[in-house]
C-alpha atoms as a PDB file:
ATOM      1  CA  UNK A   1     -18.039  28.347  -3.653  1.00  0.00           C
ATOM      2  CA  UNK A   2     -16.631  31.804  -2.389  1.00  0.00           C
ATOM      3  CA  UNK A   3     -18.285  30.935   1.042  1.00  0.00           C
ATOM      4  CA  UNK A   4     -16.433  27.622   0.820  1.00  0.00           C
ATOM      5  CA  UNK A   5     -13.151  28.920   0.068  1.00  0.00           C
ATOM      6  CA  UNK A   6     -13.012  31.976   1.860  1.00  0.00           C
ATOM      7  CA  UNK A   7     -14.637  30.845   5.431  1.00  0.00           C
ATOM      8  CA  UNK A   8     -13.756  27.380   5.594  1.00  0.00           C
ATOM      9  CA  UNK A   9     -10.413  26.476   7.275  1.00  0.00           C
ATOM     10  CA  UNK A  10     -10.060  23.169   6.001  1.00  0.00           C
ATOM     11  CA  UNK A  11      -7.878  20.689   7.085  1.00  0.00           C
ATOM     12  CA  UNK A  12      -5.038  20.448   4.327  1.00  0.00           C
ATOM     13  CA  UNK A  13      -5.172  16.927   2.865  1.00  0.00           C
ATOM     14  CA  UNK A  14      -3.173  14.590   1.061  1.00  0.00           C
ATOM     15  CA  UNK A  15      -2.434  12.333  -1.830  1.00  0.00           C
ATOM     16  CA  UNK A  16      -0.769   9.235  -1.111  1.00  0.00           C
ATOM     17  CA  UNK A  17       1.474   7.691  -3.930  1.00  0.00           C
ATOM     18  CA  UNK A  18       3.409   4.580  -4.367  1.00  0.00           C
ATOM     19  CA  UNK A  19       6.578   3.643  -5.989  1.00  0.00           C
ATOM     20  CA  UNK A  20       6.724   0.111  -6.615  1.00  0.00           C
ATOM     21  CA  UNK A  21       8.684  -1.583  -9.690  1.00  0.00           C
ATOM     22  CA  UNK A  22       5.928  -4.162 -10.339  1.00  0.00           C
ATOM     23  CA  UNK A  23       3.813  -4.533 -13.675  1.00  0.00           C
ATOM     24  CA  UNK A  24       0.683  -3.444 -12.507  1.00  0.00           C
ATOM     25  CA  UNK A  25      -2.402  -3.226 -15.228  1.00  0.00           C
ATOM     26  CA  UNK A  26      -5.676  -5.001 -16.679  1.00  0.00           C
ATOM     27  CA  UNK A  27      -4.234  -6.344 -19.955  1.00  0.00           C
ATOM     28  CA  UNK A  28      -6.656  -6.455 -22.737  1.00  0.00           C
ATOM     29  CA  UNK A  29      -6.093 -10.360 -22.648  1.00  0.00           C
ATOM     30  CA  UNK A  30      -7.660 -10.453 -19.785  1.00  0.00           C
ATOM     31  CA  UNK A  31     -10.658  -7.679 -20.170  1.00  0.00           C
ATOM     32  CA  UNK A  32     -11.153  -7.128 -23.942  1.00  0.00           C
ATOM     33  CA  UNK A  33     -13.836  -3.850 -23.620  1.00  0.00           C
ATOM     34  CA  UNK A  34     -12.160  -0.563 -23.249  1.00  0.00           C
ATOM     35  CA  UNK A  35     -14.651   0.702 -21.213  1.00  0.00           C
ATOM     36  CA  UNK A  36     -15.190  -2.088 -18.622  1.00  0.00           C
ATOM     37  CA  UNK A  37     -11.268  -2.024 -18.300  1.00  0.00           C
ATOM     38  CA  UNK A  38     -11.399   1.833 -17.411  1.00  0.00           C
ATOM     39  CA  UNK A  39     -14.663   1.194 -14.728  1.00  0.00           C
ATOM     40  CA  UNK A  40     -12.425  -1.131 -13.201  1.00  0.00           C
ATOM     41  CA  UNK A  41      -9.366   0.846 -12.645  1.00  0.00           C
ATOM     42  CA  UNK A  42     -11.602   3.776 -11.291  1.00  0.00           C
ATOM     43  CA  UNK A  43     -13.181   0.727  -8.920  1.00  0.00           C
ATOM     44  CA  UNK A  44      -9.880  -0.337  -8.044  1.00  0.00           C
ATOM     45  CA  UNK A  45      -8.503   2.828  -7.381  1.00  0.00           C
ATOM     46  CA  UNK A  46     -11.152   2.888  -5.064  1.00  0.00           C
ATOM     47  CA  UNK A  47     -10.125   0.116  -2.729  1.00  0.00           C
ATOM     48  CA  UNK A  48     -10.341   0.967   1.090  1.00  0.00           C
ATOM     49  CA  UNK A  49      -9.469  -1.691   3.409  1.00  0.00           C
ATOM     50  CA  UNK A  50      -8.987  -6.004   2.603  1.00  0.00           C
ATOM     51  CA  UNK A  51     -12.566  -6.411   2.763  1.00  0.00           C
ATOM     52  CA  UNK A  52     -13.131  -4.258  -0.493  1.00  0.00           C
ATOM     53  CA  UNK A  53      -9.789  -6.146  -2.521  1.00  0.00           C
ATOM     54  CA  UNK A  54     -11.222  -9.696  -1.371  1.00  0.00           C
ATOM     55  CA  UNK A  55     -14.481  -8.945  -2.672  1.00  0.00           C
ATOM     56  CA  UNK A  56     -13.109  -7.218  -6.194  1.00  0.00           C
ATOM     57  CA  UNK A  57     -10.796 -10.070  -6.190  1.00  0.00           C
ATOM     58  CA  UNK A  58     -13.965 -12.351  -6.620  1.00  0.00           C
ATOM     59  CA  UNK A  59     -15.460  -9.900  -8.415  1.00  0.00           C
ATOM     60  CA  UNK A  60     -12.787 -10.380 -11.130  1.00  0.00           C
ATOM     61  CA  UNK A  61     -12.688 -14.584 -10.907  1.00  0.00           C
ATOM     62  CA  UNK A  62     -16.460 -14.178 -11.136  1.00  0.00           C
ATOM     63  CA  UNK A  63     -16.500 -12.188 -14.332  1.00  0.00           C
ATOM     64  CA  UNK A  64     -13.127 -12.879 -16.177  1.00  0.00           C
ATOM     65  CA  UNK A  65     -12.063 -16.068 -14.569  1.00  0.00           C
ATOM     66  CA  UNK A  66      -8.522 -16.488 -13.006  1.00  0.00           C
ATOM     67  CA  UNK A  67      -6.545 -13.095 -11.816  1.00  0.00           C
ATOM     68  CA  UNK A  68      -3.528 -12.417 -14.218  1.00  0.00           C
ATOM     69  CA  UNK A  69      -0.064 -11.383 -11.534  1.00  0.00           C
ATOM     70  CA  UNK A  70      -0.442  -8.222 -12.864  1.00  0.00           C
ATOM     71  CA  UNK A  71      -3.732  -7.445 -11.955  1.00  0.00           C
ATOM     72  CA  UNK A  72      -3.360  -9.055  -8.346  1.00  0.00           C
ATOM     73  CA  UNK A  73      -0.595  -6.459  -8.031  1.00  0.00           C
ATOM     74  CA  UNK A  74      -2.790  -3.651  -9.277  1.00  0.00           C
ATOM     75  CA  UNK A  75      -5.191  -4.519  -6.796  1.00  0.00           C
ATOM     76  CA  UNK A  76      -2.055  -5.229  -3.848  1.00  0.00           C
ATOM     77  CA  UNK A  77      -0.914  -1.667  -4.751  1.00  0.00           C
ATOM     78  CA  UNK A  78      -4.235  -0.304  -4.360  1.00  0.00           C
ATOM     79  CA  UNK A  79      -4.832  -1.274  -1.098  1.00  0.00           C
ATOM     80  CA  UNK A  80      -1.369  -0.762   0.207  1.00  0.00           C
ATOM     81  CA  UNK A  81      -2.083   3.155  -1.171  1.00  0.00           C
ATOM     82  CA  UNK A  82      -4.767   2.328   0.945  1.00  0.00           C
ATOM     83  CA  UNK A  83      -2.887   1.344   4.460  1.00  0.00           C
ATOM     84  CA  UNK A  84      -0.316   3.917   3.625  1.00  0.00           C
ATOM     85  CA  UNK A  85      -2.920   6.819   3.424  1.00  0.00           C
ATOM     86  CA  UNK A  86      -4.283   5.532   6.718  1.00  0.00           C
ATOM     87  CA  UNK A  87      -1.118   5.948   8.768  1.00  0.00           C
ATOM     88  CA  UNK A  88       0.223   9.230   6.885  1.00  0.00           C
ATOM     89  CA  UNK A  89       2.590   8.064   4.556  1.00  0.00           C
ATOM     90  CA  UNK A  90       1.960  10.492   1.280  1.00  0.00           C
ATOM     91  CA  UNK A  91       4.687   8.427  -0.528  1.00  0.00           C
ATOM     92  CA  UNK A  92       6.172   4.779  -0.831  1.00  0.00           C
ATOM     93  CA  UNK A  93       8.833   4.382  -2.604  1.00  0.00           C
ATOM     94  CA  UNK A  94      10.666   0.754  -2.976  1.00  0.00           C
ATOM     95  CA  UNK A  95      14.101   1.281  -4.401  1.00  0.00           C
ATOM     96  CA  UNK A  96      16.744  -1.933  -4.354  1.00  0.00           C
ATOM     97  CA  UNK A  97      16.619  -3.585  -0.652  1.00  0.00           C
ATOM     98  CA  UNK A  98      14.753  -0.405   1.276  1.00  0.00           C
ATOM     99  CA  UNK A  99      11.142   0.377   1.182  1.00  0.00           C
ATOM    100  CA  UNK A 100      10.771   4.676   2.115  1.00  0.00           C
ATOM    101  CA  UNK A 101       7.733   5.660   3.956  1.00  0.00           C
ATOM    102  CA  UNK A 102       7.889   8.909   3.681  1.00  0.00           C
ATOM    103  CA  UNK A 103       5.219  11.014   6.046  1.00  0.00           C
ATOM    104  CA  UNK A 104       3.033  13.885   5.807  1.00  0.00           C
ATOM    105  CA  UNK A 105       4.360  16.894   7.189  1.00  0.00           C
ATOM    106  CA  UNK A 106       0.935  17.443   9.377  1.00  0.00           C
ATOM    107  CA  UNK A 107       1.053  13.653  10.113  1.00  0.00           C
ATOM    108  CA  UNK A 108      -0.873  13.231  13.268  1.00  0.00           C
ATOM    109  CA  UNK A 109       1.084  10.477  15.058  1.00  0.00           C
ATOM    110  CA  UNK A 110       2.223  10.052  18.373  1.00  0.00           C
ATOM    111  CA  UNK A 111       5.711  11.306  17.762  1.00  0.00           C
ATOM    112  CA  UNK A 112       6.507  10.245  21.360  1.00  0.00           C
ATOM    113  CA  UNK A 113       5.872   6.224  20.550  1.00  0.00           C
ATOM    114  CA  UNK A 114       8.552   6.494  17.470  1.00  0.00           C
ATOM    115  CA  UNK A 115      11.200   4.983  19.479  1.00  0.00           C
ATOM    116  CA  UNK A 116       9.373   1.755  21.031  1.00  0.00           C
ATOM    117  CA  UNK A 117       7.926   1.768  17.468  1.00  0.00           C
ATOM    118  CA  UNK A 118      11.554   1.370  16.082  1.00  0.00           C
ATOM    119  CA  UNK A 119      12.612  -0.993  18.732  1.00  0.00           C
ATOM    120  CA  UNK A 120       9.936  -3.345  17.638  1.00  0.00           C
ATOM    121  CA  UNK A 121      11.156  -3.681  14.087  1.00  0.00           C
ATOM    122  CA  UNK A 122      14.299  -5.708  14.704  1.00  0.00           C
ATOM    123  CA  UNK A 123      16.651  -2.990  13.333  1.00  0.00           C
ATOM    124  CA  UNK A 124      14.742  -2.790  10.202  1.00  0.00           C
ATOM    125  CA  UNK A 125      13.219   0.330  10.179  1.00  0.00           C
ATOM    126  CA  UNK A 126      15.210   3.980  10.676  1.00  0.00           C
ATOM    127  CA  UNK A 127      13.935   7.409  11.429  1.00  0.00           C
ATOM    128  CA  UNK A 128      14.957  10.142   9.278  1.00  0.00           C
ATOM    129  CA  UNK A 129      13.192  13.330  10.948  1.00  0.00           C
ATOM    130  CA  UNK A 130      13.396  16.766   8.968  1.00  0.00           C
ATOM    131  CA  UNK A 131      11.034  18.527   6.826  1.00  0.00           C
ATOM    132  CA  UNK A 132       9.843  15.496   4.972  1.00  0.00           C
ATOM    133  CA  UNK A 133      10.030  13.181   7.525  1.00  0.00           C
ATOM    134  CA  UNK A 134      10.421   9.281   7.256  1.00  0.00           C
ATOM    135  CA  UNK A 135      10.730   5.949   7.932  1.00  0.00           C
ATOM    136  CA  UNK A 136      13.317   3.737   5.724  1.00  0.00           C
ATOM    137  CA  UNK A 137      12.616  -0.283   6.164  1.00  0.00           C
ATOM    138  CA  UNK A 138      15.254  -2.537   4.801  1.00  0.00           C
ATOM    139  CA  UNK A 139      13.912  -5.624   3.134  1.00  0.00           C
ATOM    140  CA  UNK A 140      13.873  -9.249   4.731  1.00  0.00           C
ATOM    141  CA  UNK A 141      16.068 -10.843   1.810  1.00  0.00           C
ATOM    142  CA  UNK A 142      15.822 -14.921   1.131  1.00  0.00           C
ATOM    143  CA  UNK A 143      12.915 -15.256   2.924  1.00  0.00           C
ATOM    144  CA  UNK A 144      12.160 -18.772   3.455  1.00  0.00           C
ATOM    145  CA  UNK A 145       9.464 -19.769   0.627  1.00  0.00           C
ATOM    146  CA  UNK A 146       6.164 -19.866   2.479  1.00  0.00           C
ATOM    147  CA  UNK A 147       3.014 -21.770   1.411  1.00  0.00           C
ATOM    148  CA  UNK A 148      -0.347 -19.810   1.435  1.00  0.00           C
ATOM    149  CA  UNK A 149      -3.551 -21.035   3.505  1.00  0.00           C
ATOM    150  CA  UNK A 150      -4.410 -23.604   1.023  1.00  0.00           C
ATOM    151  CA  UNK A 151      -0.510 -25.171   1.625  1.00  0.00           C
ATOM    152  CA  UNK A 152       0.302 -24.965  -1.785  1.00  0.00           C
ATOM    153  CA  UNK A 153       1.490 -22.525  -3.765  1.00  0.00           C
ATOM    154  CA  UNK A 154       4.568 -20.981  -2.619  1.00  0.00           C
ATOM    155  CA  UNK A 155       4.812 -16.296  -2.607  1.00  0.00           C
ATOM    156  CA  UNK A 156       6.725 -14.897  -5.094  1.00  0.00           C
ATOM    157  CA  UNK A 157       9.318 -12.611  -4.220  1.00  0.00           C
ATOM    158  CA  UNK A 158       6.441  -9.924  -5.209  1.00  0.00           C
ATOM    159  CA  UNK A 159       4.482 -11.545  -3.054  1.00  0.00           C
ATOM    160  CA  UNK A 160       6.854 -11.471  -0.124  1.00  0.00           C
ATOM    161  CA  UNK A 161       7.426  -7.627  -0.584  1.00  0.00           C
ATOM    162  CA  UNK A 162       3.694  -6.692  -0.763  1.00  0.00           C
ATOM    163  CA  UNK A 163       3.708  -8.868   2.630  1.00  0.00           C
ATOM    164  CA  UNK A 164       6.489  -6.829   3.884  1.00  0.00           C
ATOM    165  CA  UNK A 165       5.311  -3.228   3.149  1.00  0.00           C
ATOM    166  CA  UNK A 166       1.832  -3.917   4.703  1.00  0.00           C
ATOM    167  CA  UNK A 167       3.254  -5.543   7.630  1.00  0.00           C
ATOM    168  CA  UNK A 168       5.293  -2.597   8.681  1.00  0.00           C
ATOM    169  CA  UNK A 169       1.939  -0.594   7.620  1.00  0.00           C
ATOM    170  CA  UNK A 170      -0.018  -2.655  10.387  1.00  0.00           C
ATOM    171  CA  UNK A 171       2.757  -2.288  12.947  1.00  0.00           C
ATOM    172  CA  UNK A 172       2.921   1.728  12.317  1.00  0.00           C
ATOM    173  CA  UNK A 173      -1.294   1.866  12.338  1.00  0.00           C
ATOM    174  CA  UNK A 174      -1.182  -0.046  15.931  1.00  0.00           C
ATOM    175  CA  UNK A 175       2.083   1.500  17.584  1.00  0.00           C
ATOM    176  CA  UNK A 176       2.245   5.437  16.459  1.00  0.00           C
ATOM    177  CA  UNK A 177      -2.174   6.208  15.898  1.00  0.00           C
END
């Protein structure tokens, strides 16, 4: 451990947290055992990239039947920690009509692609540089209801803001990595 500590120079990591007024949880009316509900939140927690939420999505159907809204945004949160920690955001926070990204301080993005990154986001998105330096995206508001890939059910406004966030997630993975 003392070799580890003292000879080391690691790379200084970070958490990623999110800030999103949502009920997010596994009620017990949906998993009843204590213990399975606590494996699951570790397993969620977990969740890497949409390949790992689609398949604890079924996962869930499989075992417990049909995904309560609050655990759909448990698992939507969890991968959007996900994106987020990807392109150096080490917190989201969603307050009224703005979403913050706030970045690492030894974010390792292409500082010089900022601007072309903000001209591609329709005005939406502002830089605030500084010490804690971050992106602030204002909210598309009265979306148009949209029907998912089955043409039926039309996204909640939760919906729509999950949609949101991890659109302007994609855009900064593509245009500032």
């Amino acid at each position: 451990v003392k070799h580890l500590k003292d000879d080391a120079p690691q790379e200084e990591g970070f958490e990623t947290e999110i800030d999103i007024d949502v009920d997010a949880f596994i009620p017990s009316t949906y998993v009843k055992n204590e213990m399975q509900k606590l494996e699951l939140y570790k397993r969620i927690a977990l969740i890497a990239n949409e390949e790992e939420y689609a398949d604890m999505q079924e996962e869930l159907v499989d075992r417990f039947g049909d995904v309560p809204n609050s655990v759909e945004n448990l698992l939507r949160i969890a991968l959007l920690k996900a994106q987020a920690h990807e392109v150096y955001v080490s917190e989201l926070q969603h307050k009224g009509a703005e979403v913050k990204f706030s970045l690492f301080a030894k974010a390792k993005l292409a500082v010089e692609k900022i601007p072309d990154f903000l001209a591609t986001q329709e005005n939406r998105v502002r830089f605030v540089p500084g010490a804690s330096p971050a992106f602030i995206y204002k909210l598309r508001t009265g979306v148009a209801a949209v029907t998912d890939k089955k043409g039926a059910k039309k996204k909640s406004p939760v919906e729509q803001l999950f949609d949101q966030i991890s659109e302007v997630l994609a855009a900064m993975k593509q245009e500032l990595l």
